[in-house]
Protein backbone atom coordinates (compact mmCIF):
# COMPACT_ATOMS: atom_id res chain seq x y z
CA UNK A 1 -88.61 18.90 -2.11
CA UNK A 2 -89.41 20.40 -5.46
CA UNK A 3 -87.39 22.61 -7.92
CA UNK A 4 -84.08 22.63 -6.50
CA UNK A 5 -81.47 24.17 -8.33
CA UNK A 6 -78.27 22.73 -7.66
CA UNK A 7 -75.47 25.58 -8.71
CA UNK A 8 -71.58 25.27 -8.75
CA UNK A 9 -70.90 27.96 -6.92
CA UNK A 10 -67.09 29.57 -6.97
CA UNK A 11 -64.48 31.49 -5.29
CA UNK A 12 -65.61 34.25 -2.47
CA UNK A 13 -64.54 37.37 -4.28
CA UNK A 14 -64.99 40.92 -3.08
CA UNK A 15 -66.36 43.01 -5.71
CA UNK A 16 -65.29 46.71 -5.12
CA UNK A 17 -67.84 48.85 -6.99
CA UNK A 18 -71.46 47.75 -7.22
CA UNK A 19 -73.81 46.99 -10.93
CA UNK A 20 -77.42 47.18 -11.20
CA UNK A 21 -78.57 43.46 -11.09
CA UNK A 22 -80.60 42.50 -14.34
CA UNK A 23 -84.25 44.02 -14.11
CA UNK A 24 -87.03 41.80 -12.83
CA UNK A 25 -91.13 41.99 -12.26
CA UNK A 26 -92.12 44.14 -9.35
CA UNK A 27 -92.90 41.93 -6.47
CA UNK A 28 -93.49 44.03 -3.80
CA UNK A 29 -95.46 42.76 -0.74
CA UNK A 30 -98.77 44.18 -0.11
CA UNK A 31 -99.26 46.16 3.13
CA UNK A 32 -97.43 44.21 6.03
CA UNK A 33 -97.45 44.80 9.99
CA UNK A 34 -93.81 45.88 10.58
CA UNK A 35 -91.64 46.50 14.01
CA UNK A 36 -88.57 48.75 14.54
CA UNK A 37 -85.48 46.64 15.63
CA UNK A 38 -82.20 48.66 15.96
CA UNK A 39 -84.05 51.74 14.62
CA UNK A 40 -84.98 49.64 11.20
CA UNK A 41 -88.35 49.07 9.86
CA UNK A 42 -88.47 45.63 9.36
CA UNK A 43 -91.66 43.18 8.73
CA UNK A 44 -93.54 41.59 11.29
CA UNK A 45 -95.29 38.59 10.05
CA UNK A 46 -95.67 35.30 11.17
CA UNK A 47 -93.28 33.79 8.88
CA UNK A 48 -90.57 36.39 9.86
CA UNK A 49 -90.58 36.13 13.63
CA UNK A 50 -90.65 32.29 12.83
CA UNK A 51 -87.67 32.13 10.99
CA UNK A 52 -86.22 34.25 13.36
CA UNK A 53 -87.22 31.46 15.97
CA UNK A 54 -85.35 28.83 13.66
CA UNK A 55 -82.82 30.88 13.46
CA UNK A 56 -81.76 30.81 17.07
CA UNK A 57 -82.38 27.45 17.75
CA UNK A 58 -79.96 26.31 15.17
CA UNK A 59 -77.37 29.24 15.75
CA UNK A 60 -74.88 29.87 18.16
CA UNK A 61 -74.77 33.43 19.56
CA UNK A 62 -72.34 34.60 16.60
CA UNK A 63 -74.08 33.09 14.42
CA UNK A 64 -77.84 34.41 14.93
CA UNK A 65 -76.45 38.13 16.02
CA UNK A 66 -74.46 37.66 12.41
CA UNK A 67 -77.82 36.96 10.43
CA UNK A 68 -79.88 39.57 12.32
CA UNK A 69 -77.10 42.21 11.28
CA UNK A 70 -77.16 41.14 7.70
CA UNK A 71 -80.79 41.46 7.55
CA UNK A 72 -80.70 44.95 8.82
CA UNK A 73 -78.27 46.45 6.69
CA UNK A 74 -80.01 44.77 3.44
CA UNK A 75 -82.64 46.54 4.94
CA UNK A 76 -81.18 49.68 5.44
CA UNK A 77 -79.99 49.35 1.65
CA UNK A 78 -82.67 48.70 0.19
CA UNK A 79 -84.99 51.23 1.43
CA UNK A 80 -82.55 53.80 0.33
CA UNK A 81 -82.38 52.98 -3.22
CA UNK A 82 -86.16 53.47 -4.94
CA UNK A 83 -85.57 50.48 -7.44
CA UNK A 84 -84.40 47.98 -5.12
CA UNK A 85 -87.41 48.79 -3.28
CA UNK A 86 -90.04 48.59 -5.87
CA UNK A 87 -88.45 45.54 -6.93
CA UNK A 88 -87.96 43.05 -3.58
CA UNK A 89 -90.30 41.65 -1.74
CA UNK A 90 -89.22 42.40 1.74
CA UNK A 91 -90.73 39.74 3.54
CA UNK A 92 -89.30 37.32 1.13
CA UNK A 93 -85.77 38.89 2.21
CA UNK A 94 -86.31 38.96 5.75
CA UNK A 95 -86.77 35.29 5.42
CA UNK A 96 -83.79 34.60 2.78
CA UNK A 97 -81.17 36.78 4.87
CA UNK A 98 -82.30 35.30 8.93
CA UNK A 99 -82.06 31.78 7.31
CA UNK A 100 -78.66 31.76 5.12
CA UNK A 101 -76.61 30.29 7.52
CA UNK A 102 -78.40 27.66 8.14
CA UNK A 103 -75.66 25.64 6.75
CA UNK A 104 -73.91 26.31 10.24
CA UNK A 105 -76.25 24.84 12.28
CA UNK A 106 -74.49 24.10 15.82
CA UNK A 107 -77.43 20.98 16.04
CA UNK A 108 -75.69 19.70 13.28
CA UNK A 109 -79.34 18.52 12.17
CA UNK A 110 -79.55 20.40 9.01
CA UNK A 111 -75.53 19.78 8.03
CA UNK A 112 -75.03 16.74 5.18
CA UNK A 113 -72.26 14.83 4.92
CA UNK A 114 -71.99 16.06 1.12
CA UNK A 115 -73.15 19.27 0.37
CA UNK A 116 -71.78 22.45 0.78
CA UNK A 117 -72.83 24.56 4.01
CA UNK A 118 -74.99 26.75 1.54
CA UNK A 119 -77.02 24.46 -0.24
CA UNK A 120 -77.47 22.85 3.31
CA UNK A 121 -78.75 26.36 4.32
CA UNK A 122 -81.10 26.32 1.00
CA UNK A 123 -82.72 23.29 1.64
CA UNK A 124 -83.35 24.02 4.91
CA UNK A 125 -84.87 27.23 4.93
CA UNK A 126 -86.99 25.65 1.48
CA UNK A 127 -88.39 22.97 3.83
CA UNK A 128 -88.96 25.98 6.73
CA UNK A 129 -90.99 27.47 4.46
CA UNK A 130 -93.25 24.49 3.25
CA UNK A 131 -93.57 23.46 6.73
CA UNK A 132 -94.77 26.95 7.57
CA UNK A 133 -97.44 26.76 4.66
CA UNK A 134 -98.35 23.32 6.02
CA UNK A 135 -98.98 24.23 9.51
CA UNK A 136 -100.58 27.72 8.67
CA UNK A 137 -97.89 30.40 9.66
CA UNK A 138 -97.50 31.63 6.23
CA UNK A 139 -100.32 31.21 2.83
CA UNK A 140 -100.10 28.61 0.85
CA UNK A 141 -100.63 31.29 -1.91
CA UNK A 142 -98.23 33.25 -1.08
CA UNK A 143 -95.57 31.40 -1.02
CA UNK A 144 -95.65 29.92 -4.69
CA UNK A 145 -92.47 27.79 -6.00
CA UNK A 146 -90.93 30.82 -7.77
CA UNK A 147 -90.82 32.73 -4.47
CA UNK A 148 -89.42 29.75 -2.12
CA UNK A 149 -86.49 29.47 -5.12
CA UNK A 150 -85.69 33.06 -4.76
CA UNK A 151 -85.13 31.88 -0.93
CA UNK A 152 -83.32 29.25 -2.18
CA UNK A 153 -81.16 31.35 -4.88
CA UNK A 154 -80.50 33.77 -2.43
CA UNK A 155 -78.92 31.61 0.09
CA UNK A 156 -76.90 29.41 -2.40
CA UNK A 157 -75.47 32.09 -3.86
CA UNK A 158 -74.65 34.63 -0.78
CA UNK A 159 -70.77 33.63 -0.75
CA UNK A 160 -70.53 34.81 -4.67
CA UNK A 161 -71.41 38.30 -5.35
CA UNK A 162 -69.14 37.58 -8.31
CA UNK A 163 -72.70 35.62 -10.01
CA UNK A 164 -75.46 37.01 -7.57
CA UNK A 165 -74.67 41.08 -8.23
CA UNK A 166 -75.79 40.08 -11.38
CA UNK A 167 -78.86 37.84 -10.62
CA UNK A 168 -82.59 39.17 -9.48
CA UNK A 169 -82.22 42.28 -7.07
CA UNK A 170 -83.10 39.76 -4.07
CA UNK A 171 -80.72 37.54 -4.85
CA UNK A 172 -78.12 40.38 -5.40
CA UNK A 173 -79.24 42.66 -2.39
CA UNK A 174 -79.57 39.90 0.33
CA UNK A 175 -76.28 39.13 -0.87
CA UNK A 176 -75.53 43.00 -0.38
CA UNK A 177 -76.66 42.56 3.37
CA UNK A 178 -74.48 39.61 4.03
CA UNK A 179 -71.21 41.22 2.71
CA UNK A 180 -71.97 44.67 4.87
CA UNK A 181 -71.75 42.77 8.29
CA UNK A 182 -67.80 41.90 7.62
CA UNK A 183 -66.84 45.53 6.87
CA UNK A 184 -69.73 47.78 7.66
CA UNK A 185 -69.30 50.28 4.46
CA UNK A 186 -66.06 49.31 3.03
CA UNK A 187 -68.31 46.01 2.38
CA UNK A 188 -71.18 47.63 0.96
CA UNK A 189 -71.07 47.69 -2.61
CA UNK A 190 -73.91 49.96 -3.01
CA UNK A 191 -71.96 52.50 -1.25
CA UNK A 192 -75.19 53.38 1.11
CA UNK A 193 -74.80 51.92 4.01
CA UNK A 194 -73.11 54.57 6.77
CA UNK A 195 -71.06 54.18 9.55
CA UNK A 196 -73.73 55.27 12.05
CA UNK A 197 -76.25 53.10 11.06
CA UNK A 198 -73.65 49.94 11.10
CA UNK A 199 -72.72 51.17 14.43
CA UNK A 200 -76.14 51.60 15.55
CA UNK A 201 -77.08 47.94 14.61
CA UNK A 202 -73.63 46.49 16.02
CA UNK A 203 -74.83 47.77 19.52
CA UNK A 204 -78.12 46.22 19.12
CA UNK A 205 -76.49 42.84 18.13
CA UNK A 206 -72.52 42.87 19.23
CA UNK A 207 -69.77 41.32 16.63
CA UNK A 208 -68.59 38.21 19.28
CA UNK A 209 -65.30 37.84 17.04
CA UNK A 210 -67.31 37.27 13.39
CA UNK A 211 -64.01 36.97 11.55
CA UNK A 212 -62.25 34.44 14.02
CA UNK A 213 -65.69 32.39 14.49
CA UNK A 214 -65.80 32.33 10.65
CA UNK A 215 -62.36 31.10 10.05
CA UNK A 216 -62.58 28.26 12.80
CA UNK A 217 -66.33 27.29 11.08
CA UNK A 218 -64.30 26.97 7.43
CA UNK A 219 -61.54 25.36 8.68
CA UNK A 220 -64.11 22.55 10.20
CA UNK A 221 -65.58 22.18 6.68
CA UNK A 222 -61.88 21.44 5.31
CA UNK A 223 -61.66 19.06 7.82
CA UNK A 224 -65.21 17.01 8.14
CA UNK A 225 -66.37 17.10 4.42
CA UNK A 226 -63.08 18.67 2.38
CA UNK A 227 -64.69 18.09 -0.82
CA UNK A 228 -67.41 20.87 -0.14
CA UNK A 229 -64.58 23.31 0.25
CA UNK A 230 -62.42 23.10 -3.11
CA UNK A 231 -62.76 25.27 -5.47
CA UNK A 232 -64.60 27.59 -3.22
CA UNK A 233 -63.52 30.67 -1.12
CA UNK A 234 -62.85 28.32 1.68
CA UNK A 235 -60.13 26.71 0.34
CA UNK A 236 -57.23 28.56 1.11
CA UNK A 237 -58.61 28.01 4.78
CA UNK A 238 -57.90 24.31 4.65
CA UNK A 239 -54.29 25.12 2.34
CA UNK A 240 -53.13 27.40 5.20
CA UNK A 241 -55.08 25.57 8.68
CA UNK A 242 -55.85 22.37 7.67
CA UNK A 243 -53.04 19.26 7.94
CA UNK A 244 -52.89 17.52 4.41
CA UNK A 245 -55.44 19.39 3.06
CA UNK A 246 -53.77 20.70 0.25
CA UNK A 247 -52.24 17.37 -0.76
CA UNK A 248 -55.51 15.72 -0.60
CA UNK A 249 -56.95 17.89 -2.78
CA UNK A 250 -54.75 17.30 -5.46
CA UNK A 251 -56.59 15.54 -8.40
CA UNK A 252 -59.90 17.10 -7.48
CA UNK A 253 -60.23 20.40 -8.40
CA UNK A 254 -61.50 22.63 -11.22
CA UNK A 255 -58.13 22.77 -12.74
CA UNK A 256 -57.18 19.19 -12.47
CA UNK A 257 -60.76 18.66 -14.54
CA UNK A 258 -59.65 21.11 -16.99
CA UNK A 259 -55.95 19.62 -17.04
CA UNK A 260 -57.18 16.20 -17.45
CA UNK A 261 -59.72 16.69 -20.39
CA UNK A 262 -59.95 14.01 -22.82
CA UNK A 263 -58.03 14.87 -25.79
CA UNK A 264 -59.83 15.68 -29.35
């Protein structure tokens, strides 16, 4: 795989108020076929009803009615705000938002030993989308290196609005999506989203306990591969679930590097 960018990604932080992210190039898509789902407009390419096909065979029923939801409230977002919408390619974030959990996979295929669950989830969608290319579901030209990293970007950075509000509007509004599906509007940090349309989408794809099926998934991480969870926001899952977590992790995070510098 080419042009990863590995990030250190920190805490989960809810940001209250939303900021513009930095401008970027248009990059629109060209006319698309589209399909309503839940009363949304959403694209209708091959490369989108694939990924939603990866999608469920590497989710669990939380898990894929979790990504679908996320995708149509970015949606929903988006298309209300002019700029965002002259400014994201929505195919590119139908793709980035159905494959960023990835990292969950109940297959356990795509899951390292090493990585955290959302650089897991960024490879994997990066190598859905050159296998696509390769086997003629989406263009070769299409899909150029800068627009699988936004895919990439988007999915590495979904658990930190505290760096990706402030990143490309994809990056920031897929991110946008994500966050809506825990709290419907009180989530939103574009203020946009309403209460009927999160309803409206809930019924379409129902809940199936997202906050207790997250918890349980973080606490797993904290046990199976710890050192993906420190410094992250799943770390006060393994300090408060976990047995020995917390003592284990002593010596090996941020603030034992920073404690522990060499001295002048």
């Amino acid at each position: 795989m080419k042009l990863l960018k590995y990030v250190t990604i920190t805490a989960f932080v809810v940001i209250p108020t939303f900021t513009d992210a930095l401008p970027q190039p248009a990059v629109t898509a060209s006319k698309i076929p589209t399909t309503i789902i839940a009363g949304v407009t959403v694209p209708n390419t091959p490369i989108v009803r694939a990924a939603q096909a990866y999608a469920r065979a590497h989710s669990d029923d939380m898990t894929y009615n979790h990504v679908m939801r996320s995708w149509l409230y970015g949606t929903i977002i988006i298309n209300k705000n002019a700029t965002q919408r002259s400014a994201i390619n929505m195919e590119t974030h139908a793709v980035a938002t159905i494959l960023h959990d990835l990292g969950w996979d109940n297959t356990s295929e795509l899951i390292s030993p090493d990585k955290r669950f959302e650089v897991d989830g960024a490879i994997a969608a990066w190598n859905f989308i050159e296998v696509a290319v390769s086997n003629g579901t989406a263009e070769k030209g299409e899909w150029d290196q800068h627009r699988k990293q936004q895919v990439w970007d988007s999915i590495a950075l979904h658990t930190t609005p505290s760096i990706s509000r402030y990143s490309q509007p994809i990056i920031a509004m897929t991110g946008n999506g994500i966050f809506s599906d825990f709290g419907g509007p009180n989530t939103d940090m574009t203020g946009l989203l309403t209460w009927d349309e999160y309803y409206r989408v809930k019924e379409a794809f129902p809940r199936l306990d997202l906050g207790p099926s997250v918890s349980k998934i973080a606490c797993g991480f904290a046990k199976t591969k710890p050192g993906t969870t420190y410094d992250t926001w799943m770390q006060p899952f393994g300090d408060r679930y976990v047995q020995n977590y917390t003592q284990e992790s002593k010596g090996k995070l941020g603030i034992d590097m920073v404690e522990n510098a060499l001295p002048n």
